[in-house]
Structures are given as C-alpha cells and as structure tokens.
Protein backbone atom coordinates (compact mmCIF):
# COMPACT_ATOMS: atom_id res chain seq x y z
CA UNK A 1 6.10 -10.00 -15.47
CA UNK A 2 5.76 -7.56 -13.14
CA UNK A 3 3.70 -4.31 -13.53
CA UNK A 4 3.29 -0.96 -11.28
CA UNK A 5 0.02 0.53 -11.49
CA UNK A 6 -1.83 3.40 -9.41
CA UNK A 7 -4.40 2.66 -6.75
CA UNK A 8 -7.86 2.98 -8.93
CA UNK A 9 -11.09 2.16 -7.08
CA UNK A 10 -11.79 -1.41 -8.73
CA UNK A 11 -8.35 -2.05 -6.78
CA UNK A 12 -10.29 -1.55 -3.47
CA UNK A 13 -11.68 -5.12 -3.41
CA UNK A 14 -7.52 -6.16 -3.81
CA UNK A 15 -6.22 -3.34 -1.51
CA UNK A 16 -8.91 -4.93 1.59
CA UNK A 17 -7.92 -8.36 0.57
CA UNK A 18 -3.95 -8.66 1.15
CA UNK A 19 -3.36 -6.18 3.82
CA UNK A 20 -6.60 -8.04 5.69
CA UNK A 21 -4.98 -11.34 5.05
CA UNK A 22 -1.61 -10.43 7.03
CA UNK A 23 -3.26 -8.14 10.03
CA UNK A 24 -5.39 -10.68 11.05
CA UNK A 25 -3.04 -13.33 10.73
CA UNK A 26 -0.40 -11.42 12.89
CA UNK A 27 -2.08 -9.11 14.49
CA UNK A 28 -5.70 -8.10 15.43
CA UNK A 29 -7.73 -5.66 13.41
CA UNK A 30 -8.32 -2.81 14.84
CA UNK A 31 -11.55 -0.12 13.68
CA UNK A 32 -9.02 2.43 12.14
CA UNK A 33 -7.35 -0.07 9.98
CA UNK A 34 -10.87 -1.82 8.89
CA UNK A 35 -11.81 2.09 8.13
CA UNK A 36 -8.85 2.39 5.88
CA UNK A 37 -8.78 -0.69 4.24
CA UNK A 38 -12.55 -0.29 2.93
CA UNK A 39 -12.45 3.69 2.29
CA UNK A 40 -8.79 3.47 0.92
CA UNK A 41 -9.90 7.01 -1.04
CA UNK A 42 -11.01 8.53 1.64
CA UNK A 43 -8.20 7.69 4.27
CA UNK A 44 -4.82 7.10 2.11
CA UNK A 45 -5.72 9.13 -1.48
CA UNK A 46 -7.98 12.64 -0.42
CA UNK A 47 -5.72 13.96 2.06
CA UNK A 48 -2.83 13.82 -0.13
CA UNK A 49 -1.27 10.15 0.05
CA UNK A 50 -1.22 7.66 -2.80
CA UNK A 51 -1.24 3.81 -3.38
CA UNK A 52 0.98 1.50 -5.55
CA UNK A 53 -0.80 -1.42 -6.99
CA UNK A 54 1.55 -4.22 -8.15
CA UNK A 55 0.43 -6.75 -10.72
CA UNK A 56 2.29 -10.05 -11.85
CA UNK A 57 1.12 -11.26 -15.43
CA UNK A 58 -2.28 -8.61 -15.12
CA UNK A 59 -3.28 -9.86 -12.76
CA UNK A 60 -3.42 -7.48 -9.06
CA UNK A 61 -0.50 -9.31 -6.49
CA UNK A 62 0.63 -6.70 -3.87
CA UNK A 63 0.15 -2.93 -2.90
CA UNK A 64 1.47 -0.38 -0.70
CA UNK A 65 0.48 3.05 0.99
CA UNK A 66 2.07 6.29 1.05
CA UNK A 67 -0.39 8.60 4.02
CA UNK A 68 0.37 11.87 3.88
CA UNK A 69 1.89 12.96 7.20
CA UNK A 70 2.68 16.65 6.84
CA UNK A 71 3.98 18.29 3.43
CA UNK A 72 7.73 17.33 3.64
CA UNK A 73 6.67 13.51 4.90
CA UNK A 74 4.90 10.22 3.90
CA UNK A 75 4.19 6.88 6.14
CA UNK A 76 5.14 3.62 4.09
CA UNK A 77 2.00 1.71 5.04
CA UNK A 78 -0.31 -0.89 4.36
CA UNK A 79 2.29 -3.20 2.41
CA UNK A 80 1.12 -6.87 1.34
CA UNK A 81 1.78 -9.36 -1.54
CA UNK A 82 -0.73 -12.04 -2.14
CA UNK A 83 1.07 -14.94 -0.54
CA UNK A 84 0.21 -16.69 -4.38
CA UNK A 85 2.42 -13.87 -5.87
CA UNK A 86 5.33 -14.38 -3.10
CA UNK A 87 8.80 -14.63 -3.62
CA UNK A 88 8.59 -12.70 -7.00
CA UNK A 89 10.17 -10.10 -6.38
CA UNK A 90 6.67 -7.97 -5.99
CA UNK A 91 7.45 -6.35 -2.75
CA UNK A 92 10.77 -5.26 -4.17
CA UNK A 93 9.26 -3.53 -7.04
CA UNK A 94 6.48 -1.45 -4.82
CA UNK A 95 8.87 -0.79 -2.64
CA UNK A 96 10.57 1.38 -4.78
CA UNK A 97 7.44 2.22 -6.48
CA UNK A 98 6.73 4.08 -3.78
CA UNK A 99 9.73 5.82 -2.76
CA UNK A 100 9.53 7.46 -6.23
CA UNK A 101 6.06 8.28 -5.83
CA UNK A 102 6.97 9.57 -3.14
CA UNK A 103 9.70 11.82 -4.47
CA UNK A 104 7.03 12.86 -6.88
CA UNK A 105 4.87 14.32 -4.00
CA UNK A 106 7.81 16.23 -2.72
CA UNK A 107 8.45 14.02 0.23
CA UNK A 108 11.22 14.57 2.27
CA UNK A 109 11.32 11.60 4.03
CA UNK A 110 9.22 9.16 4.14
CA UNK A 111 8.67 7.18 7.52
CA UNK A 112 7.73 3.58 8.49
CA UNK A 113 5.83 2.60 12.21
CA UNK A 114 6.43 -1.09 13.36
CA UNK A 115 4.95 -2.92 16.19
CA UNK A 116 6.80 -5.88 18.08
C-alpha cells in the first residue's frame, strides 16, 4: 500500500539515499546537489519549498521536491523511487502528491529542468 507523507527530518537519511543513487549513476554529483541532498531543510523546506515522502507498506520508497522559485512558481525536483520499490506505482502517486502540494502553496505553475 502506498502512503504520502511530508518531508520530516528522520526522512533526510532516505531523501540523500535515492536521489544519490540515480545522480551518480547517470550523472556526476555536483557540490550544489550534495548541499541539497544533506541540508534538504535548509535548501528545499526554509525558503518556501516542500518535499513529498512516499512510503510502500511503512516503509520510506520514493520522494520528490517542490523549490520555491518565485511566489507564483515551484521546480519539480529531486524525484527518486528506491529501485526495490519500482514499478509500484510510487512515482505516480508523488507525482501528483506534489502538484497538489503545490496548489496548496499557491503555485502557478510549477516547472521541471532536464539535462540530455
């Protein structure tokens, strides 16, 4: 069963753990994201943002990001599902998780940065 939870700080540990896992598997980590993935608080929640934590059966399986761009706008960021927790629909269910959440911060829009 799938559960949506917000981002508390024992989720930090979790947070680190699956967005590391897919960065440095496909990309290379760079200081900013190894700032944010460590001081989640500090970089996604104090100025404004938010974080989805998905859980499958209790236990913590994927998360995603809203950073607060400007008051009308959020960046979808910092997605990942455990690759144990795969296929379950997880990433679905934060997905729209967070466009709610982000509703509920008055977003506008909400925007999403890719690289090649």
């Amino acid at each position: 069963m799938i559960s949506i939870t917000d981002y508390r700080p024992e989720h930090q540990p979790w947070f680190e753990a699956f967005n590391r896992e897919w960065i440095e598997e496909l990309f290379e980590m760079e200081p900013v994201d190894e700032w944010v993935l460590m001081n989640p608080e500090k970089a996604i929640l104090e100025p404004g943002g938010a974080i989805i934590m998905g859980e499958y059966n209790g236990v913590p399986a994927g998360t995603v990001a809203l950073r607060k761009v400007d008051d009308e706008t959020y960046e979808f960021t910092k997605m990942a599902v455990d690759k144990k927790h795969r296929r379950l629909g997880i990433a679905e269910a934060i997905s729209y998780a967070s466009f709610k959440k982000a509703k509920e911060l008055g977003a506008e829009k909400v925007i999403l940065y890719s690289n090649t």
